[in-house]
PDB file of N, CA and C in Angstrom:
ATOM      1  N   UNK A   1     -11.599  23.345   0.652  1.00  0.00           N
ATOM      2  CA  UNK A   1     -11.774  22.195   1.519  1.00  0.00           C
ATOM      3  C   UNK A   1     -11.928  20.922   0.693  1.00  0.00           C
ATOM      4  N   UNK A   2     -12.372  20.810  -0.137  1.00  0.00           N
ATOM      5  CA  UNK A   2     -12.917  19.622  -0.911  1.00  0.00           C
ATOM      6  C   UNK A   2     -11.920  19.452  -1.909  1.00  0.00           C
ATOM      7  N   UNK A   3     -10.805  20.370  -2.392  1.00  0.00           N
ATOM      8  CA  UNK A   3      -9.353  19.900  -2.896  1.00  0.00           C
ATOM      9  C   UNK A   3      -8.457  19.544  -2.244  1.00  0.00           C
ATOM     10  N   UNK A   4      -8.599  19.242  -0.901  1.00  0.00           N
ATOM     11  CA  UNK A   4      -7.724  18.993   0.354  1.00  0.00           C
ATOM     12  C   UNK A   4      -7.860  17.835   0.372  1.00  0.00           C
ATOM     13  N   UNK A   5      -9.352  17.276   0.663  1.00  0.00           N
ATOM     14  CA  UNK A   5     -10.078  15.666   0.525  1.00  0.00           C
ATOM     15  C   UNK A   5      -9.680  15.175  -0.394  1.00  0.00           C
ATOM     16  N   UNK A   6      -9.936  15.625  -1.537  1.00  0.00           N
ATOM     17  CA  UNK A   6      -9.510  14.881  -3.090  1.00  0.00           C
ATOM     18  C   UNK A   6      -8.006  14.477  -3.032  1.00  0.00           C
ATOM     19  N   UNK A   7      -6.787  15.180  -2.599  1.00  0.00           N
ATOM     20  CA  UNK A   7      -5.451  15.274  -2.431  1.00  0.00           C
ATOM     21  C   UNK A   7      -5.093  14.181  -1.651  1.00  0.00           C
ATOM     22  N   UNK A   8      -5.592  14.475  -0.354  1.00  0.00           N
ATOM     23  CA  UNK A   8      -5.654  13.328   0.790  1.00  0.00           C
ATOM     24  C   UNK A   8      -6.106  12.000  -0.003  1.00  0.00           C
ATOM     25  N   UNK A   9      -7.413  12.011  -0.279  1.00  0.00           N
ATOM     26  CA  UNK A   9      -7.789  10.438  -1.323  1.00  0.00           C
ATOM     27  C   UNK A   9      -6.905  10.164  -1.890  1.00  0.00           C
ATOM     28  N   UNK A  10      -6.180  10.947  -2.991  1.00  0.00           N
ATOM     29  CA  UNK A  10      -5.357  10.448  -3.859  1.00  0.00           C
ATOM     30  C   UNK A  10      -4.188  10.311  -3.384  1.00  0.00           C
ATOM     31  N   UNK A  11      -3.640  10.453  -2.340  1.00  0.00           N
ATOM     32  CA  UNK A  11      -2.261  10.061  -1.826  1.00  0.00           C
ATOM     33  C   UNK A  11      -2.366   8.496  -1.028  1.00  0.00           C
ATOM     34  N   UNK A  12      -3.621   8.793  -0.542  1.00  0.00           N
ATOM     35  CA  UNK A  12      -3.734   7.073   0.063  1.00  0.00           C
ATOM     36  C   UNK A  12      -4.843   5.709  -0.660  1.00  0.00           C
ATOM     37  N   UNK A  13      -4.465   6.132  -1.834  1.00  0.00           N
ATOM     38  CA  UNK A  13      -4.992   5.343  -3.296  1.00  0.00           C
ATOM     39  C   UNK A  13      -4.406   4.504  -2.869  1.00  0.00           C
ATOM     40  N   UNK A  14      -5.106   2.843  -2.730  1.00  0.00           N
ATOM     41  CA  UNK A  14      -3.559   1.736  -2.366  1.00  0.00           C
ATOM     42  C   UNK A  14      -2.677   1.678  -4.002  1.00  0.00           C
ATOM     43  N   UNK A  15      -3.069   2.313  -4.971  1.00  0.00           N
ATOM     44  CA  UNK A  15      -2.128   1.965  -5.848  1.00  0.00           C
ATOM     45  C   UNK A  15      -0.997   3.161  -5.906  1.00  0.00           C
ATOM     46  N   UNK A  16      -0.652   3.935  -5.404  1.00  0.00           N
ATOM     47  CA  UNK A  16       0.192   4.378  -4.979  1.00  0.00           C
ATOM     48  C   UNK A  16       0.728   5.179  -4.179  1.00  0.00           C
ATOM     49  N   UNK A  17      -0.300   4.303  -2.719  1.00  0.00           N
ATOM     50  CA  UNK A  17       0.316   4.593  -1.529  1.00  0.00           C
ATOM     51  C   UNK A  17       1.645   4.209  -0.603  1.00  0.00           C
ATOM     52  N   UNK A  18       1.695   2.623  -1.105  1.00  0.00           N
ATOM     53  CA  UNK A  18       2.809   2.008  -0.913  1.00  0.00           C
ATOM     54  C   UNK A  18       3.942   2.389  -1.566  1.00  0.00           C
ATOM     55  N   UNK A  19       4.577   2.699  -2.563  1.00  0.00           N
ATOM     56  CA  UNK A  19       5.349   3.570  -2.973  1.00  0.00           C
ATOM     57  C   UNK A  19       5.860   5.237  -2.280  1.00  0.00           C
ATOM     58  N   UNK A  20       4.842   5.582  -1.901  1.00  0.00           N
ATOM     59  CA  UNK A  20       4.729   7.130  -1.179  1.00  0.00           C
ATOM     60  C   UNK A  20       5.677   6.925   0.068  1.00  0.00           C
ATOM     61  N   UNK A  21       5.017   5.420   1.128  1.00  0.00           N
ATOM     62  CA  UNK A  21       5.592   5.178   2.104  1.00  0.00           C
ATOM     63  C   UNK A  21       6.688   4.909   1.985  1.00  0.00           C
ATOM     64  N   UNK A  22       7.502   3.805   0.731  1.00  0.00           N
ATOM     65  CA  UNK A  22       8.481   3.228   0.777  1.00  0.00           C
ATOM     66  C   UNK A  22       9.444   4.143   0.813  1.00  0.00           C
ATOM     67  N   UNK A  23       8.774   5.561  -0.219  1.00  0.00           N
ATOM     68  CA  UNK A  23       9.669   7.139  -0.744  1.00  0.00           C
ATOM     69  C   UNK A  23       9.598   7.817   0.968  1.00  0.00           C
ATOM     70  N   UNK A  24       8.863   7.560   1.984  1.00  0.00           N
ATOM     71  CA  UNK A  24       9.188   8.413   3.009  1.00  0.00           C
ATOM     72  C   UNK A  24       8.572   9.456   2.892  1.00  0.00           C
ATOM     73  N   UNK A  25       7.566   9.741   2.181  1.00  0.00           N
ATOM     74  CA  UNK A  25       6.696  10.752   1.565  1.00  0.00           C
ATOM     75  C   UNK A  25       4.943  10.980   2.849  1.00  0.00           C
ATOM     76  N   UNK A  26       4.584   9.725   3.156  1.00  0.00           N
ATOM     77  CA  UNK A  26       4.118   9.465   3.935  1.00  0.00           C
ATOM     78  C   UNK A  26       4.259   8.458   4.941  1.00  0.00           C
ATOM     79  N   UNK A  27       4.604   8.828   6.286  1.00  0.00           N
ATOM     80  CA  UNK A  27       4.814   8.240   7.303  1.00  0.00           C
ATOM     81  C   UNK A  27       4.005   6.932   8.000  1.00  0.00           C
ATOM     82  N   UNK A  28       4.535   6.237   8.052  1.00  0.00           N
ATOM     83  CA  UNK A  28       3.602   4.790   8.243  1.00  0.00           C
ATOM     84  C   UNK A  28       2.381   5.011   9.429  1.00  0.00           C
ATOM     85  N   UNK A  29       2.700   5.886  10.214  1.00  0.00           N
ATOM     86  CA  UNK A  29       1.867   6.612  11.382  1.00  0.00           C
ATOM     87  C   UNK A  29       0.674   7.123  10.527  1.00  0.00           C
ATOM     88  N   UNK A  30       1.121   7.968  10.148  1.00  0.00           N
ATOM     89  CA  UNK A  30      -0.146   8.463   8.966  1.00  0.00           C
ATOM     90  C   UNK A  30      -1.029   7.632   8.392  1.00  0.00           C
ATOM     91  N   UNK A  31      -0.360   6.680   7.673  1.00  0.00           N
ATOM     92  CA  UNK A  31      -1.130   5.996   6.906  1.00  0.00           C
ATOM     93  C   UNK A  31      -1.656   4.990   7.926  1.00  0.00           C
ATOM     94  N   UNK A  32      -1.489   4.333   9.032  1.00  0.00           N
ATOM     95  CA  UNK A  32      -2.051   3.742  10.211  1.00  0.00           C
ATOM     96  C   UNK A  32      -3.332   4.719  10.489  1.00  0.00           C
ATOM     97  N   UNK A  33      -3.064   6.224  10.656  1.00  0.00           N
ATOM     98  CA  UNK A  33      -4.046   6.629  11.592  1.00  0.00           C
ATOM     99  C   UNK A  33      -5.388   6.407  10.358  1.00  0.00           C
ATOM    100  N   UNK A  34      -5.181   6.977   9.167  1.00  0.00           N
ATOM    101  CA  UNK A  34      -5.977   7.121   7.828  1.00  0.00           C
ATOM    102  C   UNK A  34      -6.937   5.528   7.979  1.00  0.00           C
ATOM    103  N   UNK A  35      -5.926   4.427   7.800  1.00  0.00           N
ATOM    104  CA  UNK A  35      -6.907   3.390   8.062  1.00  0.00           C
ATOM    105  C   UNK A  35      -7.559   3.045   9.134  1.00  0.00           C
ATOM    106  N   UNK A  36      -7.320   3.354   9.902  1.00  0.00           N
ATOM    107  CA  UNK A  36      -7.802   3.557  11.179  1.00  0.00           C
ATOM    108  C   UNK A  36      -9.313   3.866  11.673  1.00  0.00           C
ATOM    109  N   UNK A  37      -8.979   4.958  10.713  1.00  0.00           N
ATOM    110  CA  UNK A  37     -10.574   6.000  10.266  1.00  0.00           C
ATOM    111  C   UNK A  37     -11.472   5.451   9.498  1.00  0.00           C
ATOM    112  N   UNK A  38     -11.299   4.664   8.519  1.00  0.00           N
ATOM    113  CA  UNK A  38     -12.305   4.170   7.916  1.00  0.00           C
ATOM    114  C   UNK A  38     -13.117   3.477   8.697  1.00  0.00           C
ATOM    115  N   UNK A  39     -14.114   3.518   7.612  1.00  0.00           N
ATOM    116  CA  UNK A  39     -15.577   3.084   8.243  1.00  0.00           C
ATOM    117  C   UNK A  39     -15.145   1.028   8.306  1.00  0.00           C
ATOM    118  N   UNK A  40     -16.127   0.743   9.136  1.00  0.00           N
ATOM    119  CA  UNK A  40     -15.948  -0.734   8.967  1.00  0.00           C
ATOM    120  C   UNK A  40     -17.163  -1.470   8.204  1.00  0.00           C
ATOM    121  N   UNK A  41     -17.237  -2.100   6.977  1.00  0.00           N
ATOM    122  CA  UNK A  41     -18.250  -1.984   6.564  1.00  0.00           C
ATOM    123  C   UNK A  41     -18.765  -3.935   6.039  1.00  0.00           C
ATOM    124  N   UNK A  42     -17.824  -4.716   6.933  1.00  0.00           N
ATOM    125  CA  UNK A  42     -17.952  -5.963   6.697  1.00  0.00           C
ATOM    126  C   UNK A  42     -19.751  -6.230   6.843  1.00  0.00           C
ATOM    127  N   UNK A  43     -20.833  -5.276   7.548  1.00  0.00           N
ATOM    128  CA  UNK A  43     -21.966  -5.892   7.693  1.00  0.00           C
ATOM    129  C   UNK A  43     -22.232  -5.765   5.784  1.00  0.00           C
ATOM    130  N   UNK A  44     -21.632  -5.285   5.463  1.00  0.00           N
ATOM    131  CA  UNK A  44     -22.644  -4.761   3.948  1.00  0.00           C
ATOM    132  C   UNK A  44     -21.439  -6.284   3.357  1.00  0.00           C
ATOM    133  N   UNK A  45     -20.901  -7.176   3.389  1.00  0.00           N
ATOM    134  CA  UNK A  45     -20.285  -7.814   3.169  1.00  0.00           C
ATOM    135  C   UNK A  45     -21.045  -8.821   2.062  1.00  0.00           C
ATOM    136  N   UNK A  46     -21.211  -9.715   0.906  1.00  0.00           N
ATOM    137  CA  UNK A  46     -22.075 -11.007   0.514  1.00  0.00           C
ATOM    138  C   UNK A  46     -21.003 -11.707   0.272  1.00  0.00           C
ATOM    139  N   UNK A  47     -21.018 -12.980   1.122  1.00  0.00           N
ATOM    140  CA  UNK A  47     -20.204 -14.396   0.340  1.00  0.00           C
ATOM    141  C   UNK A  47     -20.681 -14.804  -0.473  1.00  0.00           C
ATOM    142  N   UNK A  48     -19.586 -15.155  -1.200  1.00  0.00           N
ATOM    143  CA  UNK A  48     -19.626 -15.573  -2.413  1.00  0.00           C
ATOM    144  C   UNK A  48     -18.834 -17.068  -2.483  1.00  0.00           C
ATOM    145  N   UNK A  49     -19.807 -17.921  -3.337  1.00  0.00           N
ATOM    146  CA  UNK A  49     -19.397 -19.260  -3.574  1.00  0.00           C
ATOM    147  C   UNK A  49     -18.361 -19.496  -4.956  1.00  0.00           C
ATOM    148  N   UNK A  50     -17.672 -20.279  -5.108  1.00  0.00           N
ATOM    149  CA  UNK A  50     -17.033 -20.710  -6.326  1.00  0.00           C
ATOM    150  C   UNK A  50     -17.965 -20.249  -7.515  1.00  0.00           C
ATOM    151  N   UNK A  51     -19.137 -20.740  -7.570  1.00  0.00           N
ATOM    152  CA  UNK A  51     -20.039 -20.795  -8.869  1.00  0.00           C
ATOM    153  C   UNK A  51     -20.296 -19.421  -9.117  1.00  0.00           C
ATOM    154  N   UNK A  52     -20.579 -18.472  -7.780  1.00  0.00           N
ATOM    155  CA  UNK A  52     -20.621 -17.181  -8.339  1.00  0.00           C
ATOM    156  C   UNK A  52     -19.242 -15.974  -8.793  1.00  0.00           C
ATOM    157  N   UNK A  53     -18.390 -17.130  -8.819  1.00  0.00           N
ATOM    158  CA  UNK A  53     -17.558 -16.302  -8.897  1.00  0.00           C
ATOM    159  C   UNK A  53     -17.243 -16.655 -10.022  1.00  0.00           C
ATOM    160  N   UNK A  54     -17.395 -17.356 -10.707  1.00  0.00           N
ATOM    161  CA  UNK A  54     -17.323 -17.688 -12.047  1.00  0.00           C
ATOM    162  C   UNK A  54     -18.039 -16.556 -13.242  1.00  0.00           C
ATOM    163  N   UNK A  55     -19.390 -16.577 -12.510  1.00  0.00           N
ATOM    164  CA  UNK A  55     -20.330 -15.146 -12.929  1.00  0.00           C
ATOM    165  C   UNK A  55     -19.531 -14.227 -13.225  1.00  0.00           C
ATOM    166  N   UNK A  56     -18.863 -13.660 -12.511  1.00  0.00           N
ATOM    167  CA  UNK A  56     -18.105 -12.295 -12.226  1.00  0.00           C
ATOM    168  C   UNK A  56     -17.228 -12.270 -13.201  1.00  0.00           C
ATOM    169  N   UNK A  57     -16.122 -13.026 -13.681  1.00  0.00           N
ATOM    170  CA  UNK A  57     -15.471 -13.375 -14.525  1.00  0.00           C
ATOM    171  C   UNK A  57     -15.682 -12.831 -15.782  1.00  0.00           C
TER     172      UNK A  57
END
């Protein structure tokens, strides 16, 4: 079960999920329903100003 999850994660990696789709490998339906599912997590969100983003840098 938990190499199924890992598989699934790694196919809808955005770094090469878009490729998968473009290959027809995964169906845009799919990858709709997948995001779909995620959690929504904008409350855990912090804006950030210019100056702190300089920090980050």
């Amino acid at each position: 079960m938990k190499l199924r999850l890992a598989l699934e994660e790694k196919l809808m990696d955005v770094r090469i999920r878009d490729r998968l789709v473009a290959e027809g490998k995964i169906p845009k339906e799919e990858l709709k329903k997948y995001t779909d599912s995620l959690p929504d997590d904008t409350k855990n969100a912090v804006p950030l100003d210019q100056e702190d983003n300089h920090k980050i840098q």
